[in-house]
N, C-alpha and C. Protein backbone atom coordinates (compact mmCIF):
# COMPACT_ATOMS: atom_id res chain seq x y z
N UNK A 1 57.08 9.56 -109.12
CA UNK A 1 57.03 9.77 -107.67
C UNK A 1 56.37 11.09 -107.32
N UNK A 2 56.70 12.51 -108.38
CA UNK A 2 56.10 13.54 -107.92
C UNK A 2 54.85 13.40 -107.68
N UNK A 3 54.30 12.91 -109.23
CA UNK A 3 52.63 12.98 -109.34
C UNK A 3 51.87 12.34 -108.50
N UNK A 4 52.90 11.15 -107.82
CA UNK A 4 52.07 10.41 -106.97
C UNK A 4 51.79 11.04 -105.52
N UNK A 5 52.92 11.78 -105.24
CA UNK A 5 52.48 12.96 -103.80
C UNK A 5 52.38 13.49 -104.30
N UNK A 6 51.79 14.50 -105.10
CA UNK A 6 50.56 15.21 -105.04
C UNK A 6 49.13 14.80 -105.15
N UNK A 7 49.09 13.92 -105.96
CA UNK A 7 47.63 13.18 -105.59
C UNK A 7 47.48 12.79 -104.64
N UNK A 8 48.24 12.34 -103.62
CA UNK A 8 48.49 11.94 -102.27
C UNK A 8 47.40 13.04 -101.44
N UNK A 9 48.59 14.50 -101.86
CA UNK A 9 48.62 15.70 -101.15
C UNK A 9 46.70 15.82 -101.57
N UNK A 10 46.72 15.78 -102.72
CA UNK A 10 44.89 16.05 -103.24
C UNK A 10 43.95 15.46 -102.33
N UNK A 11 44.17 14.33 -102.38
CA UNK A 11 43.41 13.24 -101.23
C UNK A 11 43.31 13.94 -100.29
N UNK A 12 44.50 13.96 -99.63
CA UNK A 12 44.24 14.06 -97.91
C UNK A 12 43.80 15.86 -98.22
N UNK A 13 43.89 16.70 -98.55
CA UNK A 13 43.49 18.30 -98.44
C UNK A 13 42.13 18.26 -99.13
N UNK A 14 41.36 17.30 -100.04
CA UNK A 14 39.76 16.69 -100.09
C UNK A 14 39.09 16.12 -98.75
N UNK A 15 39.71 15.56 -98.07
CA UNK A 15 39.24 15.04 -97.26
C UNK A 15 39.15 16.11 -95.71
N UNK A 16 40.45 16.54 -95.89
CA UNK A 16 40.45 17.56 -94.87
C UNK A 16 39.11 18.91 -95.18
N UNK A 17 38.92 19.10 -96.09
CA UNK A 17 38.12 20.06 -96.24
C UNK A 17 37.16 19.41 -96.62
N UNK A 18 36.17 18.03 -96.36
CA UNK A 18 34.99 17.33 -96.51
C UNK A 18 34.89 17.12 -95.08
N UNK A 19 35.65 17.07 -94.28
CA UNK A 19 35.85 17.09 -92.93
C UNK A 19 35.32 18.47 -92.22
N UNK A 20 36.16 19.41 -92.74
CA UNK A 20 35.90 20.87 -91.38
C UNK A 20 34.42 21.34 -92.36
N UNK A 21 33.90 21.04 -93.68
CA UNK A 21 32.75 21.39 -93.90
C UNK A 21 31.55 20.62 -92.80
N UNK A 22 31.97 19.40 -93.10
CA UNK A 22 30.83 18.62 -91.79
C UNK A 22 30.47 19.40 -91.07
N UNK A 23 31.65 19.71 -90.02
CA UNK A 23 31.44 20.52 -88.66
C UNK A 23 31.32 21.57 -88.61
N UNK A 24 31.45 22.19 -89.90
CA UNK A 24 30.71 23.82 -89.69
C UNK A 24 29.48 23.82 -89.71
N UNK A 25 29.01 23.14 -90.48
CA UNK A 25 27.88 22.41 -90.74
C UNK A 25 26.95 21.67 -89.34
N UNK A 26 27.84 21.17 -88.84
CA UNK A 26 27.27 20.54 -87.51
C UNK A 26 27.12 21.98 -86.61
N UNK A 27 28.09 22.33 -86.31
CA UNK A 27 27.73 23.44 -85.41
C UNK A 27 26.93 24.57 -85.64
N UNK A 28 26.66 25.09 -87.14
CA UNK A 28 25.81 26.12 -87.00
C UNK A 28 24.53 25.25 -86.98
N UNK A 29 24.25 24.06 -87.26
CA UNK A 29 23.09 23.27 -86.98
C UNK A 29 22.45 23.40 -88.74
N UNK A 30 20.93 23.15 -88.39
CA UNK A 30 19.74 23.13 -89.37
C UNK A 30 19.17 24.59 -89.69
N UNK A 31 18.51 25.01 -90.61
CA UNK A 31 17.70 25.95 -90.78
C UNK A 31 16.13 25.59 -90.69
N UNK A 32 16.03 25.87 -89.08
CA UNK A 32 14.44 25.16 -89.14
C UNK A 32 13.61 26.63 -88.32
N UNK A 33 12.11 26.25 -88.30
CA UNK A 33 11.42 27.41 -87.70
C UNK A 33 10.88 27.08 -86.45
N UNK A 34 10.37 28.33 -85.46
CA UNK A 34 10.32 28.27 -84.04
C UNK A 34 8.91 28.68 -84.28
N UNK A 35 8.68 27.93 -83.26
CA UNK A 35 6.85 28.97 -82.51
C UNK A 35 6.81 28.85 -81.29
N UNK A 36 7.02 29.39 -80.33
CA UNK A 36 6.38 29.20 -78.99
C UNK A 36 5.57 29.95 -78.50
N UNK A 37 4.87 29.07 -77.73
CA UNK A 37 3.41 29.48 -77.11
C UNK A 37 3.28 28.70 -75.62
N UNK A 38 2.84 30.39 -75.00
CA UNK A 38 2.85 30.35 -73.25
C UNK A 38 1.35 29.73 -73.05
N UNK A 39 1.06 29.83 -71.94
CA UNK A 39 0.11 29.68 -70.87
C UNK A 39 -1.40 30.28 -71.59
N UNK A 40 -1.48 31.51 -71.84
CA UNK A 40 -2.46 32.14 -72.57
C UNK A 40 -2.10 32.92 -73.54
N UNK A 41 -0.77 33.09 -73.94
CA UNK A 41 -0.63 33.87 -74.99
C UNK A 41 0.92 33.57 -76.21
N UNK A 42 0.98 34.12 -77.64
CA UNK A 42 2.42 33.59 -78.14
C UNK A 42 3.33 34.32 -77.49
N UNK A 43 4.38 33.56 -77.38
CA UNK A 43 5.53 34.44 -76.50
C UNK A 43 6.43 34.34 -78.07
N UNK A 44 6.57 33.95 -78.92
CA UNK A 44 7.18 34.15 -79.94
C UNK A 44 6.62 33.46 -81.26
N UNK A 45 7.14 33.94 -82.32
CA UNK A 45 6.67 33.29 -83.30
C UNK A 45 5.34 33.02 -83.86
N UNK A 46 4.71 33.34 -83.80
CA UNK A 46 2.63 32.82 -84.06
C UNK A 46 3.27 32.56 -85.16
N UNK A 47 3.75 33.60 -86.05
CA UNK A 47 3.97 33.46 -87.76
C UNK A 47 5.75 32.68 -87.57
N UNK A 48 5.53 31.22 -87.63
CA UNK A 48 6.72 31.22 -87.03
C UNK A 48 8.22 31.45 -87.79
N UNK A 49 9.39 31.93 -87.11
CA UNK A 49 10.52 32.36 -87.57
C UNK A 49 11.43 31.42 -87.65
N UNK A 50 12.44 31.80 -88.49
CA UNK A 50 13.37 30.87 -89.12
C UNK A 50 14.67 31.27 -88.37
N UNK A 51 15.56 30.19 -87.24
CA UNK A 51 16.14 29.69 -86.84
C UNK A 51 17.27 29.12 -87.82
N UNK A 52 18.85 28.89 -86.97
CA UNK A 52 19.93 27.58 -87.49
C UNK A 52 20.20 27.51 -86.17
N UNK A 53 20.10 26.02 -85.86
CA UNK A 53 20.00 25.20 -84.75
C UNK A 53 20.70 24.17 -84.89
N UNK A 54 21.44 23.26 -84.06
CA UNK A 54 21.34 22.19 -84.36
C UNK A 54 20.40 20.92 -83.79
N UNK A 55 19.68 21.34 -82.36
CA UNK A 55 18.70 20.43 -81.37
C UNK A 55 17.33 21.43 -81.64
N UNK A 56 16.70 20.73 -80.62
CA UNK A 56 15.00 21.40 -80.84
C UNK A 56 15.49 22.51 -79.02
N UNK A 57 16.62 21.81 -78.07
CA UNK A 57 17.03 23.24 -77.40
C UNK A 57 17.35 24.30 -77.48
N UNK A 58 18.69 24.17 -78.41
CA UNK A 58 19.48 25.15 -78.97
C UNK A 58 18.38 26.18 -80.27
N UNK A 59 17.14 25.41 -80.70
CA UNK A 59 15.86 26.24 -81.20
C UNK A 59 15.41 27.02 -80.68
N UNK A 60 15.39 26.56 -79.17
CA UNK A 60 14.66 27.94 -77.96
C UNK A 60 15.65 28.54 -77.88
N UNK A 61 16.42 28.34 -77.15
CA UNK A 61 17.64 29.47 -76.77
C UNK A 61 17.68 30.42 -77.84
N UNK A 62 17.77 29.99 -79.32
CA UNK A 62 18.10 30.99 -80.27
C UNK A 62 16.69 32.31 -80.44
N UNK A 63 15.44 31.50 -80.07
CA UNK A 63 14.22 32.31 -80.21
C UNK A 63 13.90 32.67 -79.07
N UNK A 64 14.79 32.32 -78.12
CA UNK A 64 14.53 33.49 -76.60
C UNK A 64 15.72 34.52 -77.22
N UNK A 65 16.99 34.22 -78.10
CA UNK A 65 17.76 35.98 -78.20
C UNK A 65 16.69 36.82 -79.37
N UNK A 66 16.42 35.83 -80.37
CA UNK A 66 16.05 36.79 -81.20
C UNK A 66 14.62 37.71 -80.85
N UNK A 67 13.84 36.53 -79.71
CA UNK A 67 12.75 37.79 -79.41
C UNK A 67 12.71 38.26 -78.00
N UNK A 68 13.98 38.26 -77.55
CA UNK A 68 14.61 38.49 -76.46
C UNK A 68 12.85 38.52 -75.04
N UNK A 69 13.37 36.99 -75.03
CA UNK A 69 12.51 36.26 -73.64
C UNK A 69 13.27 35.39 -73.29
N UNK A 70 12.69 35.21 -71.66
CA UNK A 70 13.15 34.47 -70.45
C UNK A 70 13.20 33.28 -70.95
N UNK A 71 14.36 32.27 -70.56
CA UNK A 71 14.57 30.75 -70.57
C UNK A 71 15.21 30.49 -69.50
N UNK A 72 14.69 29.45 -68.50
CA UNK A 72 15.34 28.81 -67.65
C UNK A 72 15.44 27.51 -67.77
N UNK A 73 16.57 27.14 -68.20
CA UNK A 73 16.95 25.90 -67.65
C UNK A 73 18.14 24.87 -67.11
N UNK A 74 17.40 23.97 -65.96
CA UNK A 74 17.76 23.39 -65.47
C UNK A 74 18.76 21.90 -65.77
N UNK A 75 19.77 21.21 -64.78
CA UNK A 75 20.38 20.30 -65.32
C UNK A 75 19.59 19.22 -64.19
N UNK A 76 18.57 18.61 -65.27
CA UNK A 76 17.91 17.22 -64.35
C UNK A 76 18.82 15.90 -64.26
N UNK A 77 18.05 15.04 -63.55
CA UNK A 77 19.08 13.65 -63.70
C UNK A 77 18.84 12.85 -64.94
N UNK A 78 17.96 13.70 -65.49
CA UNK A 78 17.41 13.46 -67.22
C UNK A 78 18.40 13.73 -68.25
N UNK A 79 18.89 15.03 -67.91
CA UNK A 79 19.73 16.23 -68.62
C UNK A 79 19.42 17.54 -68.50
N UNK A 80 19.35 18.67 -69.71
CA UNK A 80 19.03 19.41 -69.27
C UNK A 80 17.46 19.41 -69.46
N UNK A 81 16.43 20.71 -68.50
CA UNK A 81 15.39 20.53 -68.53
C UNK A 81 14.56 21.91 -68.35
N UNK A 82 13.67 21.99 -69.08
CA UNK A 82 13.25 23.91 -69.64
C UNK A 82 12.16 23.78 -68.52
N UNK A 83 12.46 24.67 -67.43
CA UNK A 83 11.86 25.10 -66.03
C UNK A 83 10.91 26.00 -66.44
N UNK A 84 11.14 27.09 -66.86
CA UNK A 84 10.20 28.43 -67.01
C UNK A 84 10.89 28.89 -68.60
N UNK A 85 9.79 29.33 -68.87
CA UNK A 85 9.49 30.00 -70.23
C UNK A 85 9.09 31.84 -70.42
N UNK A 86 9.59 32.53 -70.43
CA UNK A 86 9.14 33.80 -70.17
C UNK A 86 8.68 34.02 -68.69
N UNK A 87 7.34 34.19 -68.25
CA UNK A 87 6.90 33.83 -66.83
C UNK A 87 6.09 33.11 -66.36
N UNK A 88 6.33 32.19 -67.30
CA UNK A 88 5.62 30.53 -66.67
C UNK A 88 6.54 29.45 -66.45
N UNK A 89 6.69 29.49 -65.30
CA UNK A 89 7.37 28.02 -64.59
C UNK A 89 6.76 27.16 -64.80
N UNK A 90 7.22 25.74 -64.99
CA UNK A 90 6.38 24.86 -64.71
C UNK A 90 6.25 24.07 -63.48
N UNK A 91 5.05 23.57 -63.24
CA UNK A 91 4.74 24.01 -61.59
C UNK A 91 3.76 22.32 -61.67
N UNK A 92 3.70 21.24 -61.20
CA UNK A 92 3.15 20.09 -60.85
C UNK A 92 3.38 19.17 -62.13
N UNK A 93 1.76 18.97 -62.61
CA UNK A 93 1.54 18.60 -63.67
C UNK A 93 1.65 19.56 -65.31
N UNK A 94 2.12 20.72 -64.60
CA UNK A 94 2.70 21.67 -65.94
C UNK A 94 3.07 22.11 -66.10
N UNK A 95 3.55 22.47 -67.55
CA UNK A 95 5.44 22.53 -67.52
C UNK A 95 5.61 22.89 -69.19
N UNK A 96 6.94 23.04 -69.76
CA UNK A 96 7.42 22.99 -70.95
C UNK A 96 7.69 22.08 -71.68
N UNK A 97 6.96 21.64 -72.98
CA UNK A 97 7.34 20.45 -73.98
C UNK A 97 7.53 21.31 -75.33
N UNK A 98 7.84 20.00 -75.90
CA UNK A 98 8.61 20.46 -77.47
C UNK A 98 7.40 19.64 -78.29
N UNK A 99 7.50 19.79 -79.83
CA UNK A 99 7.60 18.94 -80.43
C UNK A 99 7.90 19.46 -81.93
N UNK A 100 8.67 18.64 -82.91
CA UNK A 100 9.32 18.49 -84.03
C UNK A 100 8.38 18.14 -85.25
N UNK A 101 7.83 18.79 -86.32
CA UNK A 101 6.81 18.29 -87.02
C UNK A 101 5.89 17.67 -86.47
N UNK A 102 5.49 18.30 -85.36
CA UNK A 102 3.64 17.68 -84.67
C UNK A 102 4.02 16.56 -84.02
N UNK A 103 5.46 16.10 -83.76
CA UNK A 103 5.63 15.15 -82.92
C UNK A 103 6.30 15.30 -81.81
N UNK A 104 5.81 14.62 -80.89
CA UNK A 104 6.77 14.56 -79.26
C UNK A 104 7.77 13.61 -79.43
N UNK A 105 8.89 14.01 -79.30
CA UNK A 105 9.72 12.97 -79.37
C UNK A 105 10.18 12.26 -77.99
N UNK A 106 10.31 11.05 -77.87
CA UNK A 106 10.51 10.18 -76.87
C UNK A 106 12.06 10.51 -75.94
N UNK A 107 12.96 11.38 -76.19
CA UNK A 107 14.00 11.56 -75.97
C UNK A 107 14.19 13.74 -75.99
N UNK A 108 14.72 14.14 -75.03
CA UNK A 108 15.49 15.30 -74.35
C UNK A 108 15.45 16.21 -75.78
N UNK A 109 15.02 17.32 -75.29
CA UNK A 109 15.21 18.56 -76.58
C UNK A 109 16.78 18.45 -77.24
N UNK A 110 17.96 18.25 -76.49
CA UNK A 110 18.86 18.22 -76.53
C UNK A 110 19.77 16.93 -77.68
N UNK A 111 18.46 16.29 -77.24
CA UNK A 111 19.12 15.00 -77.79
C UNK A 111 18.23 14.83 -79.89
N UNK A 112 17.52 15.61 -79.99
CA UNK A 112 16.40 15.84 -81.13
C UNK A 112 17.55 16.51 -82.28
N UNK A 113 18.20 15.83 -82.81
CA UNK A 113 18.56 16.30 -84.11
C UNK A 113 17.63 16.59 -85.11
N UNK A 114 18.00 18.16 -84.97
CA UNK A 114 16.92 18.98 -86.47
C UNK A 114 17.72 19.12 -87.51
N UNK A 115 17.03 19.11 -88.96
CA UNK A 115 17.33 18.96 -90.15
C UNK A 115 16.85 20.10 -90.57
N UNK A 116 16.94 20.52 -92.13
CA UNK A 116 16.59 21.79 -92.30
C UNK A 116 14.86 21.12 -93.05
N UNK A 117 13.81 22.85 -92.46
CA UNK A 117 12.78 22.88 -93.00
C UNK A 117 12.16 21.95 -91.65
N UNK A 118 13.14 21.72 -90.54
CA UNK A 118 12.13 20.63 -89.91
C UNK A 118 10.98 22.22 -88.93
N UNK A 119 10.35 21.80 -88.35
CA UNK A 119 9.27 22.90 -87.53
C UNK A 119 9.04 22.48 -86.28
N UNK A 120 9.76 23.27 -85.29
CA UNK A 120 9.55 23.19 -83.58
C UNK A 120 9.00 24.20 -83.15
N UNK A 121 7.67 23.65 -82.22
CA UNK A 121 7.06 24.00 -81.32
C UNK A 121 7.21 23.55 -80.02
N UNK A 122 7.57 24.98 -79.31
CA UNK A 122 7.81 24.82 -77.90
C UNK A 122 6.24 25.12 -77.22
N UNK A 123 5.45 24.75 -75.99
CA UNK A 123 4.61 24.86 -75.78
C UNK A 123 4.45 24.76 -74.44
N UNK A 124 3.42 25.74 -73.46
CA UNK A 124 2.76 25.05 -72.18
C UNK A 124 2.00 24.09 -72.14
N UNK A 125 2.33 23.28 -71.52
CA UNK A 125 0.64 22.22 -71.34
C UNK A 125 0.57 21.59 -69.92
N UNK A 126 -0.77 21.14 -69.82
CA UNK A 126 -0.82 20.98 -68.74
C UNK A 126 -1.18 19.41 -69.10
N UNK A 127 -0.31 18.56 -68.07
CA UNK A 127 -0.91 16.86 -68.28
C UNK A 127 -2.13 15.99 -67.78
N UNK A 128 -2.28 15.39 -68.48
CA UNK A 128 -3.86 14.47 -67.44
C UNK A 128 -3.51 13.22 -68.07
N UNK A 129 -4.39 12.23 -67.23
CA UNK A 129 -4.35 10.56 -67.40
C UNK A 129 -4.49 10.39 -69.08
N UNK A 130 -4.69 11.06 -69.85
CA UNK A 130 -4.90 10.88 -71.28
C UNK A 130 -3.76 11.37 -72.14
N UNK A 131 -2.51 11.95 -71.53
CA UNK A 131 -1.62 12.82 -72.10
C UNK A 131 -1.43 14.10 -71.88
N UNK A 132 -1.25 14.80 -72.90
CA UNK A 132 -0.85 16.46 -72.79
C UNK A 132 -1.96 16.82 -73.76
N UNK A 133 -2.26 18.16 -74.00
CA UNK A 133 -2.86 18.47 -74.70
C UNK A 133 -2.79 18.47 -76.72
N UNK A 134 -3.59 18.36 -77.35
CA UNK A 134 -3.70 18.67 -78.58
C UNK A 134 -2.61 19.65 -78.90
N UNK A 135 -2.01 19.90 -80.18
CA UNK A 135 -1.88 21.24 -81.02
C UNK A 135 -2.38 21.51 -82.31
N UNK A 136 -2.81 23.01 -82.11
CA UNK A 136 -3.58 23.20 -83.76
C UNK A 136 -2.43 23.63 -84.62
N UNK A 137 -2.85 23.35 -85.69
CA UNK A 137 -2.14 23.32 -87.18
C UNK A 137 -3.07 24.33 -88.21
N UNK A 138 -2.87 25.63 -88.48
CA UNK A 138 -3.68 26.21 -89.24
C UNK A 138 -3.05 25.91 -91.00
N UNK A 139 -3.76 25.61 -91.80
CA UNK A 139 -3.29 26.27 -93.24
C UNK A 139 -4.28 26.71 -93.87
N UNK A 140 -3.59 27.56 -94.98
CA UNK A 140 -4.66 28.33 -96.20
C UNK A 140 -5.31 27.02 -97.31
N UNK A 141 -6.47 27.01 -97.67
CA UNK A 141 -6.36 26.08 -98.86
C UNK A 141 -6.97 26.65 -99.72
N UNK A 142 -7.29 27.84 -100.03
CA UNK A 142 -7.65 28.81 -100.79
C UNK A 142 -7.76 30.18 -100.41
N UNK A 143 -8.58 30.89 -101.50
CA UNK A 143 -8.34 32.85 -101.04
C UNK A 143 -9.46 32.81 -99.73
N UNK A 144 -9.38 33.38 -98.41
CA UNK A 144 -9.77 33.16 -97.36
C UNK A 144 -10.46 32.52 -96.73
N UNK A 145 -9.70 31.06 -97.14
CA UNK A 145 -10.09 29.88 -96.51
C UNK A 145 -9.30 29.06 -95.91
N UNK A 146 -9.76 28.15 -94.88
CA UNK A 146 -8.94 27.70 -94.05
C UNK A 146 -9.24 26.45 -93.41
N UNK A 147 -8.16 25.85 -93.32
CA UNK A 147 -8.07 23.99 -92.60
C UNK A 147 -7.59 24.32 -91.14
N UNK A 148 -8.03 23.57 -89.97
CA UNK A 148 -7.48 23.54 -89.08
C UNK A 148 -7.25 22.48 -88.92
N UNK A 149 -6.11 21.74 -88.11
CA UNK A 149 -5.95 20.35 -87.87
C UNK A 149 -5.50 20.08 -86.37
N UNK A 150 -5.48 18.83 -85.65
CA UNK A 150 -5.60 18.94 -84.28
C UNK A 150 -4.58 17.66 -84.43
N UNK A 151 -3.19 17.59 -83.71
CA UNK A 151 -1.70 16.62 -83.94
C UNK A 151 -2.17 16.26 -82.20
N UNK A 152 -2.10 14.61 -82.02
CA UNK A 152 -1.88 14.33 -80.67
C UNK A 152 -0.25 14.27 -80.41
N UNK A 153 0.46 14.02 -79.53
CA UNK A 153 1.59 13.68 -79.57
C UNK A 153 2.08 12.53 -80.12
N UNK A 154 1.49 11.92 -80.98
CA UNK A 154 2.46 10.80 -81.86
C UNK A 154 2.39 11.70 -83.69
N UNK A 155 1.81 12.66 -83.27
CA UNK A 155 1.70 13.79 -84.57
C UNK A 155 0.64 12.95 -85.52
N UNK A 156 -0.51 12.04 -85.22
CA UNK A 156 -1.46 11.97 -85.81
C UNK A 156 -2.59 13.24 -86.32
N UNK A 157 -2.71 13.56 -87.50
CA UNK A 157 -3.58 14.74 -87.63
C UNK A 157 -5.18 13.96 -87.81
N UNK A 158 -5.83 14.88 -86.84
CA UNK A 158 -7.58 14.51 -87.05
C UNK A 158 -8.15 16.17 -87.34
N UNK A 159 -9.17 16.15 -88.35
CA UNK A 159 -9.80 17.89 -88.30
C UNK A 159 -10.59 18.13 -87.04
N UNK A 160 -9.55 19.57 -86.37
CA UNK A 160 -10.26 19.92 -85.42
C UNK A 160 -11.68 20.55 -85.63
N UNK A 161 -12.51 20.04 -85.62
CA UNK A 161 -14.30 20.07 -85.88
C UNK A 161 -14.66 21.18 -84.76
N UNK A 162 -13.90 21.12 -83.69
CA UNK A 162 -14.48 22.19 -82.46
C UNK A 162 -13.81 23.11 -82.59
N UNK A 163 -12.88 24.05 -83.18
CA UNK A 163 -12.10 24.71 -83.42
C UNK A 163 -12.68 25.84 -83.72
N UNK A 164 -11.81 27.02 -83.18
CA UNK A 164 -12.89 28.61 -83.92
C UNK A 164 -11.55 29.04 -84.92
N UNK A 165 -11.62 29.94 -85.32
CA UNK A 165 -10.81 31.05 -86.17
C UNK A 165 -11.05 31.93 -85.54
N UNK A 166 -10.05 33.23 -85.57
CA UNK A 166 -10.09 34.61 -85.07
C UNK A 166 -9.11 35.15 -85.79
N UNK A 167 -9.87 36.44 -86.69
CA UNK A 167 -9.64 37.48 -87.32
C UNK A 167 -10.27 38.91 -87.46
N UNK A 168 -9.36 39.93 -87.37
CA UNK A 168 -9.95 40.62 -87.16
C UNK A 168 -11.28 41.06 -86.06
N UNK A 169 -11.12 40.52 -85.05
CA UNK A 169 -11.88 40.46 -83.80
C UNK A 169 -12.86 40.11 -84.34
N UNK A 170 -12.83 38.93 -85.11
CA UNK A 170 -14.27 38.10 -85.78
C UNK A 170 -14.14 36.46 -85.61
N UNK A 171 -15.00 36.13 -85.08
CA UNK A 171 -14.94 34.57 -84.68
C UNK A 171 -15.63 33.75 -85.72
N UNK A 172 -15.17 32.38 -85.76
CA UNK A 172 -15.78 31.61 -87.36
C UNK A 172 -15.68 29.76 -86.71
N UNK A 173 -16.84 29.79 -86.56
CA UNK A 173 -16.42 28.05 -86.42
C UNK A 173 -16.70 27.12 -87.60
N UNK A 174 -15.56 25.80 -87.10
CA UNK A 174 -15.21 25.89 -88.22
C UNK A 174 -16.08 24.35 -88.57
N UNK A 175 -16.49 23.82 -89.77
CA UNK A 175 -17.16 22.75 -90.21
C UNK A 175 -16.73 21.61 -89.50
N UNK A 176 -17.18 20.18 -89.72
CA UNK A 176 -16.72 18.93 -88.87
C UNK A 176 -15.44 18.75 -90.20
N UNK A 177 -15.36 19.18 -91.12
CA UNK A 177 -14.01 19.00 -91.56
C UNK A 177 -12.75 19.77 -91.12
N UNK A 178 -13.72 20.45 -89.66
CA UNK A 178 -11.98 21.61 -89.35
C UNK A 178 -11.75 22.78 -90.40
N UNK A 179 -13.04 22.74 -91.64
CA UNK A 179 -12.66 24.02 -92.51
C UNK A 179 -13.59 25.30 -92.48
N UNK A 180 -13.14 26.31 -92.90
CA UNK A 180 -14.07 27.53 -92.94
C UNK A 180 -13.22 28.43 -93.53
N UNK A 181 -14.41 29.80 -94.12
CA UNK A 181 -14.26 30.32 -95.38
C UNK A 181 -14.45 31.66 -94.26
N UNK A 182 -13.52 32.43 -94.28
CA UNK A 182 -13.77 34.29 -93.42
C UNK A 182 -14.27 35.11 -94.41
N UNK A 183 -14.17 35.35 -95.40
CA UNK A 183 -14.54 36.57 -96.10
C UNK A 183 -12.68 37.18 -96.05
N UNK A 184 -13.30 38.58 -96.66
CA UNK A 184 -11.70 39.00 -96.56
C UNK A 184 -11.58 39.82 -95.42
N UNK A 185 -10.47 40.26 -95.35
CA UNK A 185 -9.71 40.32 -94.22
C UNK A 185 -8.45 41.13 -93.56
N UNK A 186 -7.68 42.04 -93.24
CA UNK A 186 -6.57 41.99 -93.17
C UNK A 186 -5.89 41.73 -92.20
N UNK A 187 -6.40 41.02 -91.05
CA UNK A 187 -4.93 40.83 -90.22
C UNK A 187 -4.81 39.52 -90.43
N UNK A 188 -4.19 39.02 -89.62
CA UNK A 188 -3.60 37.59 -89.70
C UNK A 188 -4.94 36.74 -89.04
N UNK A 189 -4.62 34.99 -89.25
CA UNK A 189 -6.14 34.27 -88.95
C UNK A 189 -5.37 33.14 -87.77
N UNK A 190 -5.62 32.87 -86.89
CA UNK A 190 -5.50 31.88 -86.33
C UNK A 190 -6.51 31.00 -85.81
N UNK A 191 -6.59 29.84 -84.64
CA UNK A 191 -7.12 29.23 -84.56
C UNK A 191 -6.91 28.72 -83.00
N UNK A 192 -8.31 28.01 -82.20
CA UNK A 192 -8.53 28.15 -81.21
C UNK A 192 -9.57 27.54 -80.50
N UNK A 193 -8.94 25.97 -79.61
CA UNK A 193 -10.41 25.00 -79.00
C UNK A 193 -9.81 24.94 -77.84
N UNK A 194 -11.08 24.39 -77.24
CA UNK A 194 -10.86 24.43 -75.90
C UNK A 194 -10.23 23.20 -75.43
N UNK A 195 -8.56 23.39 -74.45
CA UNK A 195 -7.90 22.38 -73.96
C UNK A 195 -7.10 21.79 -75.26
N UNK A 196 -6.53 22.66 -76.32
CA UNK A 196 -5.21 22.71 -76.85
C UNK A 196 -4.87 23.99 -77.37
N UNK A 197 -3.70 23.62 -77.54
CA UNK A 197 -2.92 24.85 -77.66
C UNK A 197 -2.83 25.44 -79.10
N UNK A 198 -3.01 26.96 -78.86
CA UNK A 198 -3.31 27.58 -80.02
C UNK A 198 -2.72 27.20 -81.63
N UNK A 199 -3.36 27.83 -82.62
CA UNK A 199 -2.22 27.48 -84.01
C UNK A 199 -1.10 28.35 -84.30
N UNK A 200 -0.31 28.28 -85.01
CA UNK A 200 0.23 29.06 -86.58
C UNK A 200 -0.68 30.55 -86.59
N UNK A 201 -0.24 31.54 -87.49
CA UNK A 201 -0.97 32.21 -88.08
C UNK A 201 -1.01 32.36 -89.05
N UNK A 202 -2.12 32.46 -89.87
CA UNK A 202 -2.02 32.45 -91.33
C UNK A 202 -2.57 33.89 -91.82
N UNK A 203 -1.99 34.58 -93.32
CA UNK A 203 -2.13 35.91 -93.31
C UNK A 203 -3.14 35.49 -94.21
């Protein structure tokens, strides 16, 4: 009878503590990274920073304390809804979107369960009959060289071919494969076409 309550007792104090791990777990969220980018310039992140979140909202909020900027938002008949960003409201056709690994997701920042390693970009854009705008995707693929890539909102990647680089107050356009070679360098490299929104930075 003893051995059997205590294995009893084992069970349920396994379970109890497979339990409150969940939810610590749930509440401090994911370990994922932030970038946001205003109107004409990064308001956080270019090189983007590492966040624990558990939504792609609770991502901003955490990268408006850590780089201490403006967030407003609102409770729509949607849910909630990101009004202004530092000092850009959004105002007609433009406004604040998200997206999660180069994708827009069909459903509320709020509602976007992030995982760890996932990557949110908060962004201005402005809309037209074709969608929202592009985002660039910079990476390294060798010693000062570089891919740019252009994500529509279903996170399809095509090489942005019209795309410049800027380093070191030096401009580089880039091949119809979206690639190009700077020379060396020391500041950071990003990337930059007309009617989407800027990249990443790469060192």
């Amino acid at each position: 009878m003893e051995g059997g309550f205590v294995a009893r007792r084992l069970i349920v104090l396994v379970t109890v503590i497979g339990l409150v791990l969940t939810l610590v777990a749930t509440a401090s969220g994911a370990s994922v990274t932030v970038r946001v980018e205003g109107k004409t310039q990064s308001i956080f992140g270019s090189s983007p920073v590492k966040v624990e979140a558990p939504n792609a909202l609770v991502a901003l909020d955490a990268a408006s304390i850590s780089g201490e900027f403006y967030v407003q938002v609102i409770q729509a008949s949607f849910g909630p809804y990101v009004s202004q960003v530092g000092r850009y409201p959004g105002a007609g056709a433009s406004g604040w979107v998200f997206k999660v690994n180069g994708v827009s997701p069909p459903v509320g920042a709020d509602q976007v369960i992030l995982k760890d390693g996932d990557e949110v970009l908060w962004y201005y854009a402005t809309f037209s009959d074709t969608g929202g705008p592009a985002t660039l995707a910079l990476k390294s693929t060798k010693k000062n060289c570089y891919a740019v890539s252009s994500f529509d909102d279903a996170g399809k990647a095509t090489p942005a071919a019209r795309a410049q680089v800027s380093v070191d107050g030096r401009r580089f356009k880039v091949d119809a494969a979206g690639k190009v070679c700077v020379g060396r360098h020391i500041g950071v490299v990003r990337s930059y076409a007309v009617g989407a929104t800027r990249s990443n930075a790469v060192k």
